[in-house]
Protein backbone atom coordinates (compact mmCIF):
# COMPACT_ATOMS: atom_id res chain seq x y z
CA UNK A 1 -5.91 -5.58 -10.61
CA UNK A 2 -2.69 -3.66 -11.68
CA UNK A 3 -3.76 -4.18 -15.03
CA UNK A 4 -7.39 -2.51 -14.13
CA UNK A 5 -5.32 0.04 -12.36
CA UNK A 6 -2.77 1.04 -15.33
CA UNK A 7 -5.88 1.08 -18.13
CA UNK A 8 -7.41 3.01 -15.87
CA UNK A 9 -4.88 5.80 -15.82
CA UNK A 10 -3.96 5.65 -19.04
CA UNK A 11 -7.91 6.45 -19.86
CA UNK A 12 -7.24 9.49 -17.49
CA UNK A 13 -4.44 10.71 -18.84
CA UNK A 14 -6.16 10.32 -22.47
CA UNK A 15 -9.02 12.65 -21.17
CA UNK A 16 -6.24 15.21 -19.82
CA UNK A 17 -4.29 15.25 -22.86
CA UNK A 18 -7.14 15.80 -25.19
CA UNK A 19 -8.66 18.86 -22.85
CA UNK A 20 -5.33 20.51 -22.72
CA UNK A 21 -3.93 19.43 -26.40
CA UNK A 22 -7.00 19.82 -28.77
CA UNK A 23 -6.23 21.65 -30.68
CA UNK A 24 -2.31 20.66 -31.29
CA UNK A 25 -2.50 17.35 -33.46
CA UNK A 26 1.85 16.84 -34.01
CA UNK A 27 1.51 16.28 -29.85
CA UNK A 28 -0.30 12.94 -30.47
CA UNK A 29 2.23 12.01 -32.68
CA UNK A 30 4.84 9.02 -31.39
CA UNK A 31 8.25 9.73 -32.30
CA UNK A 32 10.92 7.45 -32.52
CA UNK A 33 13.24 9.08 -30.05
CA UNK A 34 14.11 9.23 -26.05
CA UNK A 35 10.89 10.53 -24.93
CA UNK A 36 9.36 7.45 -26.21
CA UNK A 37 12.12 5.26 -24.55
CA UNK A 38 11.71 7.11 -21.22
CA UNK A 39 7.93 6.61 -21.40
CA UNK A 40 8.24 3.00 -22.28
CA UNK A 41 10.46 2.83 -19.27
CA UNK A 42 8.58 4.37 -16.68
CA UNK A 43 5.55 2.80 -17.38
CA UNK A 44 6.77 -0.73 -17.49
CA UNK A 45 9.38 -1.26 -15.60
CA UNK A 46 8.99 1.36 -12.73
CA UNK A 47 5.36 0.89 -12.41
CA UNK A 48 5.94 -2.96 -12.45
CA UNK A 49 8.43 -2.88 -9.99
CA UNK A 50 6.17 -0.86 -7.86
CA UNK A 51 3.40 -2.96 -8.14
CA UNK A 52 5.27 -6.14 -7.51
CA UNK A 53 6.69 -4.87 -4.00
CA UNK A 54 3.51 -3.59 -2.85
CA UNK A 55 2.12 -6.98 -3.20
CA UNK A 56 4.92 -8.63 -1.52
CA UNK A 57 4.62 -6.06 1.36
CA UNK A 58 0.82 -6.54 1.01
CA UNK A 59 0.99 -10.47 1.06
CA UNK A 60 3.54 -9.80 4.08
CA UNK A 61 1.98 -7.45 6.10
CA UNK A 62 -1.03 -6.47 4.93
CA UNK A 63 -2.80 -3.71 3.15
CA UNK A 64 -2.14 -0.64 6.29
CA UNK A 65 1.11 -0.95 5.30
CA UNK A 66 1.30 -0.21 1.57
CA UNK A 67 -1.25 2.98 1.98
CA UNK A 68 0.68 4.16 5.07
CA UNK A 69 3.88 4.03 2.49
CA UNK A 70 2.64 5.40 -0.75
CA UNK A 71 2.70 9.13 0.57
CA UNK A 72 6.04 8.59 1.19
CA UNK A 73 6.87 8.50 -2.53
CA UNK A 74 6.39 12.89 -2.47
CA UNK A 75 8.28 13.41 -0.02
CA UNK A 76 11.00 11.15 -1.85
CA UNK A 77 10.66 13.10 -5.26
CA UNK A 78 10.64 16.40 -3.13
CA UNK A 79 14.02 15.26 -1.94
CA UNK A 80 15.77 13.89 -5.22
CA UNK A 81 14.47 16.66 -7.32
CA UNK A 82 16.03 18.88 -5.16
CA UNK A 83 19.24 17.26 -5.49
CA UNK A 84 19.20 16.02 -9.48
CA UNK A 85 16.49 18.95 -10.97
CA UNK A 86 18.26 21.64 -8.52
CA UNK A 87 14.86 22.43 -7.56
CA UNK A 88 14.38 24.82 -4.78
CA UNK A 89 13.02 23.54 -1.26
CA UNK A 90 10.35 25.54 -0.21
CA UNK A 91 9.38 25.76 3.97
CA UNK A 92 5.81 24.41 2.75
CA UNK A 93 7.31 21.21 1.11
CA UNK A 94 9.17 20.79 3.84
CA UNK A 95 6.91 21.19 6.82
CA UNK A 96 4.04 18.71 4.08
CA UNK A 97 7.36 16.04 4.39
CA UNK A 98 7.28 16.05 7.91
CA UNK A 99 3.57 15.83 8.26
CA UNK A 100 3.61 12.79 6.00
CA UNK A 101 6.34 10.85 7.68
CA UNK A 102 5.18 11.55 11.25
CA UNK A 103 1.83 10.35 9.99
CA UNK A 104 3.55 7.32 8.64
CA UNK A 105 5.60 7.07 11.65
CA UNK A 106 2.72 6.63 13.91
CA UNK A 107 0.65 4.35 12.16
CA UNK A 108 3.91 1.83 11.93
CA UNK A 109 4.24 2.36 15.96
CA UNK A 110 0.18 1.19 15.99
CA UNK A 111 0.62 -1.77 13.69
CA UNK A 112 3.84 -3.06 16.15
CA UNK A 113 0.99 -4.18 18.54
CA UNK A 114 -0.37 -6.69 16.14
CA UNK A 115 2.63 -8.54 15.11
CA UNK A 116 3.50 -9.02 18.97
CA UNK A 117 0.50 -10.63 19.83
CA UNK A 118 -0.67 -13.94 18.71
CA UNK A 119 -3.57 -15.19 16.87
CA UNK A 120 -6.71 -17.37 17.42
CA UNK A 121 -4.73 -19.94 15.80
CA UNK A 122 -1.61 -20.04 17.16
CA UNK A 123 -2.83 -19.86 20.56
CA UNK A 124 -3.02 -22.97 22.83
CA UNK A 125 -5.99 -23.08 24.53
CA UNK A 126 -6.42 -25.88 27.15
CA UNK A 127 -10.11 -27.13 26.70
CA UNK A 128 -11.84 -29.48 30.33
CA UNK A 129 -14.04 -31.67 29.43
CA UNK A 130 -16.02 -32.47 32.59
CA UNK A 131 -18.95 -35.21 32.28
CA UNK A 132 -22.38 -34.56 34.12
CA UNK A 133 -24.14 -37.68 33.46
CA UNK A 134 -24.18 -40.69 31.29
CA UNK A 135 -24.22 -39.08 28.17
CA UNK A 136 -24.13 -35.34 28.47
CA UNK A 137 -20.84 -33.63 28.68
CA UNK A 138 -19.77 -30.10 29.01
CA UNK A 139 -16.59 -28.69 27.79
CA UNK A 140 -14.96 -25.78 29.55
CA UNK A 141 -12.60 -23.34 27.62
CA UNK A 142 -10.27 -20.78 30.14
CA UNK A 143 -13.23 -17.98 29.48
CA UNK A 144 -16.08 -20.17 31.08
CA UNK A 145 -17.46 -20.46 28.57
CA UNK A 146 -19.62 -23.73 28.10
CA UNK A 147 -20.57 -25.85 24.84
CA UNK A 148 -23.07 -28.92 25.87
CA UNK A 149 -22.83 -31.47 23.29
C-alpha cells in the first residue's frame, strides 16, 4: 500500500511539473548536487519513517487515530517554519492550528471510551444450562436470551 501510495504521488507530481515546466527542459534535468541529496532524503527516509509509525499506531490503535493525527503535521510545519524559515505567523494560521488540534483533541477524548470498555471476547459471560426434558435443553445467557439445542 505505501508503495501504491508513493507511485501514486510521484505520477501527480509528474503531471504538475510538466503543466507548470513545459516549456523549460534544463528543469528535468538531475544534477549531481544537494537538491538531489535532499530529495533522495525526504522521500525515503522521511516518508518511510512516516509510513512505518502510522502502521504501528494503526496496528495499535486503529485507523481513527492516524487520520485524526495527520492534520497535525500543518500545524507542526506552521510552527517550525516560523522558527527555522523566520516565516511570519499570520492570525489565520493560527486560529486554522487551533481548529485542527481542538478537532483532534476531541476525537482522542471520544476514542478514550473504547479502550475502557471491554470486548465480546474478553468478557466472561456466565452461560445456565437448564434441562426441560430428556433430551431438550435450553441454555440461558445474562440477556435471556435462549438457544434450544
Amino acid at each position: 500500500m505505501t508503495a501504491w501510495v508513493c507511485f501514486l504521488g510521484m505520477i501527480e507530481t509528474a503531471a504538475v511539473a510538466l503543466v507548470a515546466e513545459r516549456k523549460n527542459f534544463a528543469a528535468w534535468a538531475i544534477k549531481w548536487d544537494i537538491s538531489l541529496v535532499a530529495a533522495v532524503y525526504s522521500g525515503v527516509f522521511c516518508s518511510g519513517i512516516a509510513y512505518y509509525v502510522q502502521g504501528i499506531v494503526m496496528q495499535e490503535r486503529g485507523p481513527v487515530f492516524v487520520a485524526a493525527f495527520s492534520p497535525l503535521c500543518m500545524v507542526i510545519v506552521a510552527v517550525l517554519s516560523s522558527f527555522i524559515l523566520a516565516e511570519q505567523m499570520f492570525l489565520g494560521r493560527l486560529m486554522g492550528a487551533l481548529v485542527i488540534v481542538i478537532g483532534l483533541y476531541i476525537v482522542v477524548w471520544g476514542k478514550m471510551n473504547d479502550y475502557d470498555t471491554p470486548t465480546t471476547e474478553e468478557q466472561k459471560l456466565p452461560i445456565r444450562k437448564c434441562e426441560l426434558s430428556p433430551g431438550m435443553e435450553v441454555i440461558m445467557g445474562d440477556g435471556g436470551d435462549a438457544t434450544k439445542s
